[in-house]
C-alpha atoms as a PDB file:
ATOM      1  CA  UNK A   1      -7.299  18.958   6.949  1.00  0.00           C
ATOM      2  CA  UNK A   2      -9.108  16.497   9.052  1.00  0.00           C
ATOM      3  CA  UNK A   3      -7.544  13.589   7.680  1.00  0.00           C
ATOM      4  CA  UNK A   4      -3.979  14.775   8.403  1.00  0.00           C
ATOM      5  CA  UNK A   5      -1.792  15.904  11.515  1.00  0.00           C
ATOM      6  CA  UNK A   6       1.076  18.274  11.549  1.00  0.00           C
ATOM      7  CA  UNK A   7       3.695  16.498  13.623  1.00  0.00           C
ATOM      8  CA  UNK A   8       7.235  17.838  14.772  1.00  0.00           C
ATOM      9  CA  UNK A   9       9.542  15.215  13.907  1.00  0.00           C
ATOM     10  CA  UNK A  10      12.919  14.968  14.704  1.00  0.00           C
ATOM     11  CA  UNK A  11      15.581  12.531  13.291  1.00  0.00           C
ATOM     12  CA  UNK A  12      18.807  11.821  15.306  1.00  0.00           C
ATOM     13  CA  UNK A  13      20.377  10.287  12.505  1.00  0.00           C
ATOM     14  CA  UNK A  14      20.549  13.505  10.446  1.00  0.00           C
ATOM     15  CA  UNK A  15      20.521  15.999  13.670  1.00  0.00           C
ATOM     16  CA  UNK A  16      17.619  17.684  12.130  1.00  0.00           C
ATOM     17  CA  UNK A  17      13.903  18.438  12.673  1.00  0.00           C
ATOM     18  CA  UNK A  18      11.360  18.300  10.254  1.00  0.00           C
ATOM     19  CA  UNK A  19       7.502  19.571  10.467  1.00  0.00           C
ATOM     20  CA  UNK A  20       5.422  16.257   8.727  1.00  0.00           C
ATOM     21  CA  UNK A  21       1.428  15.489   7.777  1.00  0.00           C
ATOM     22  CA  UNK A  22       0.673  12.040   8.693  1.00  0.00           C
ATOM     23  CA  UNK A  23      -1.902  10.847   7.053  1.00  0.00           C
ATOM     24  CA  UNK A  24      -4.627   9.319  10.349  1.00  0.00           C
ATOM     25  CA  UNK A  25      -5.902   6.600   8.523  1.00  0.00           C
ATOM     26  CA  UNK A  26      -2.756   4.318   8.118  1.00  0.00           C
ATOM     27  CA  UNK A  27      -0.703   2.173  10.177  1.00  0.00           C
ATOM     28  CA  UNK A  28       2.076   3.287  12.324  1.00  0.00           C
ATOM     29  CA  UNK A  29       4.501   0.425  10.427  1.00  0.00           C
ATOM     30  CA  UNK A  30       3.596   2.085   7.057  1.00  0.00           C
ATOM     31  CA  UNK A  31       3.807   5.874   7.956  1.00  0.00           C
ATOM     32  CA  UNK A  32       7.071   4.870   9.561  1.00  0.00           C
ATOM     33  CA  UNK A  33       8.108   3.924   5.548  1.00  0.00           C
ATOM     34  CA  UNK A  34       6.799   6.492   4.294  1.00  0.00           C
ATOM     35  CA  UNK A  35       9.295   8.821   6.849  1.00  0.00           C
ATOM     36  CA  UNK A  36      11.847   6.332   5.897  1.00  0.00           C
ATOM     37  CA  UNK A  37      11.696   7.058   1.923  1.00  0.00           C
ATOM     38  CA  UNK A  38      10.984  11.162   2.639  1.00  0.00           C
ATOM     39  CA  UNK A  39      14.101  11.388   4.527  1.00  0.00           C
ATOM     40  CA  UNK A  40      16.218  10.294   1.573  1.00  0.00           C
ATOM     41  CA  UNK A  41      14.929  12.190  -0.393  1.00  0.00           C
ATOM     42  CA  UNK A  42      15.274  15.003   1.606  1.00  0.00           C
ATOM     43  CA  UNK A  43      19.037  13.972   2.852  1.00  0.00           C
ATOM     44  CA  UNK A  44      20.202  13.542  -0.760  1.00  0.00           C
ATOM     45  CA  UNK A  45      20.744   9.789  -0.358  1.00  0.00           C
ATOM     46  CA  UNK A  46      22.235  10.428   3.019  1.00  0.00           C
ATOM     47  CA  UNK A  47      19.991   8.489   4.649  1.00  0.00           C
ATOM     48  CA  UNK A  48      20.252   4.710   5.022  1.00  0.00           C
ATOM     49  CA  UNK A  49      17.140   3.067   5.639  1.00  0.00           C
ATOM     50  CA  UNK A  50      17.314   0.108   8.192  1.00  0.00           C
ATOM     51  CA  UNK A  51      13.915  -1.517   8.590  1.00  0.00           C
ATOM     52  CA  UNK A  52      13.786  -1.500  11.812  1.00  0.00           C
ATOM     53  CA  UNK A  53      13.065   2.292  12.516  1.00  0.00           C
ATOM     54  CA  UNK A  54      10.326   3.279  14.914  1.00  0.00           C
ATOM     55  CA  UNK A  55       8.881   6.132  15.839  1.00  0.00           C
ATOM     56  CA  UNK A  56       8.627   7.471  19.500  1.00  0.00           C
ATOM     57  CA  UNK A  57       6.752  10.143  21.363  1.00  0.00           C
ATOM     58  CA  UNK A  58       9.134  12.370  22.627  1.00  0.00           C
ATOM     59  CA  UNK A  59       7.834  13.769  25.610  1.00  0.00           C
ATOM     60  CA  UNK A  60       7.462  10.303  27.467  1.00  0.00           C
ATOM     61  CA  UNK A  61      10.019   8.335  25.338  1.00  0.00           C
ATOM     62  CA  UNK A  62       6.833   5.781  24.506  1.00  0.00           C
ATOM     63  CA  UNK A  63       7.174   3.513  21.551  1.00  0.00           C
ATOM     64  CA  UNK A  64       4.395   3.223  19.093  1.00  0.00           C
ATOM     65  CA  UNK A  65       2.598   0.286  18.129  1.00  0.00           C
ATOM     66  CA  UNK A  66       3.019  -0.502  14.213  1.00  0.00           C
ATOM     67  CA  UNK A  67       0.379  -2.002  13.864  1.00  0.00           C
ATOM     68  CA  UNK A  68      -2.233   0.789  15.370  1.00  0.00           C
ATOM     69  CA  UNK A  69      -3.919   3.304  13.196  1.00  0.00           C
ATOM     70  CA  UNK A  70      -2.667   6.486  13.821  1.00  0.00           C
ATOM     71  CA  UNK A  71      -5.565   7.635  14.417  1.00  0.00           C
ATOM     72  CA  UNK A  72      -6.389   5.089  17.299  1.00  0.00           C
ATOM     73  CA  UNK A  73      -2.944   6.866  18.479  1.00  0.00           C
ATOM     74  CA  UNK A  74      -2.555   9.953  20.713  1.00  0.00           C
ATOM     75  CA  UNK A  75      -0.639  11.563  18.286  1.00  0.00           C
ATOM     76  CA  UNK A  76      -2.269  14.845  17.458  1.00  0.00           C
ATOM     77  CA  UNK A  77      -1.521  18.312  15.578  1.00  0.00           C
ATOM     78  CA  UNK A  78       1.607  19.780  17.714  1.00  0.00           C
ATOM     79  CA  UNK A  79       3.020  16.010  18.820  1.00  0.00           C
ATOM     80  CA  UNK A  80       6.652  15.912  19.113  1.00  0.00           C
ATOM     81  CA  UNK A  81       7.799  12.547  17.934  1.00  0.00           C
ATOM     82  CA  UNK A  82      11.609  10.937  17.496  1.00  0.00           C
ATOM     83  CA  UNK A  83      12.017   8.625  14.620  1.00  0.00           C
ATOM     84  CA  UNK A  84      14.924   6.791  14.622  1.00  0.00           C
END
């Protein structure tokens, strides 16, 4: 899939890790609501969505830009990313 990565994402809110796609031609902001509506899906409504989540690499604690293309990113299969 060359228009996807396989990400390790984990969410502090729940205390879980998930393994994601991201789809590399959106914007950070918008695959950031996409996480935002999987997760309560996945959490059974336990998730609260704020609007202000972000999503992190979690190596180097670095904050992505929303407003980059993932793509344009160094996010790549294997990243390990916090959203929260």
């Amino acid at each position: 899939m060359n228009n996807k990565v396989l990400v390790n994402l984990y969410v502090p809110a729940l205390e879980k890790k998930y393994e994601v796609f991201l789809p590399v031609n959106r914007k950070i902001g918008e695959i950031c609501s996409l996480i935002a509506k999987g997760l309560i899906e996945v959490s059974n409504n336990y998730y609260n969505i704020t609007y202000c989540e972000h999503l992190y690499n979690r190596s180097n604690g670095g904050e992505y830009n929303e407003s980059k293309l993932l793509k344009n990113t160094d996010i790549r299969n294997g990243s390990q990313l916090v959203f929260m």
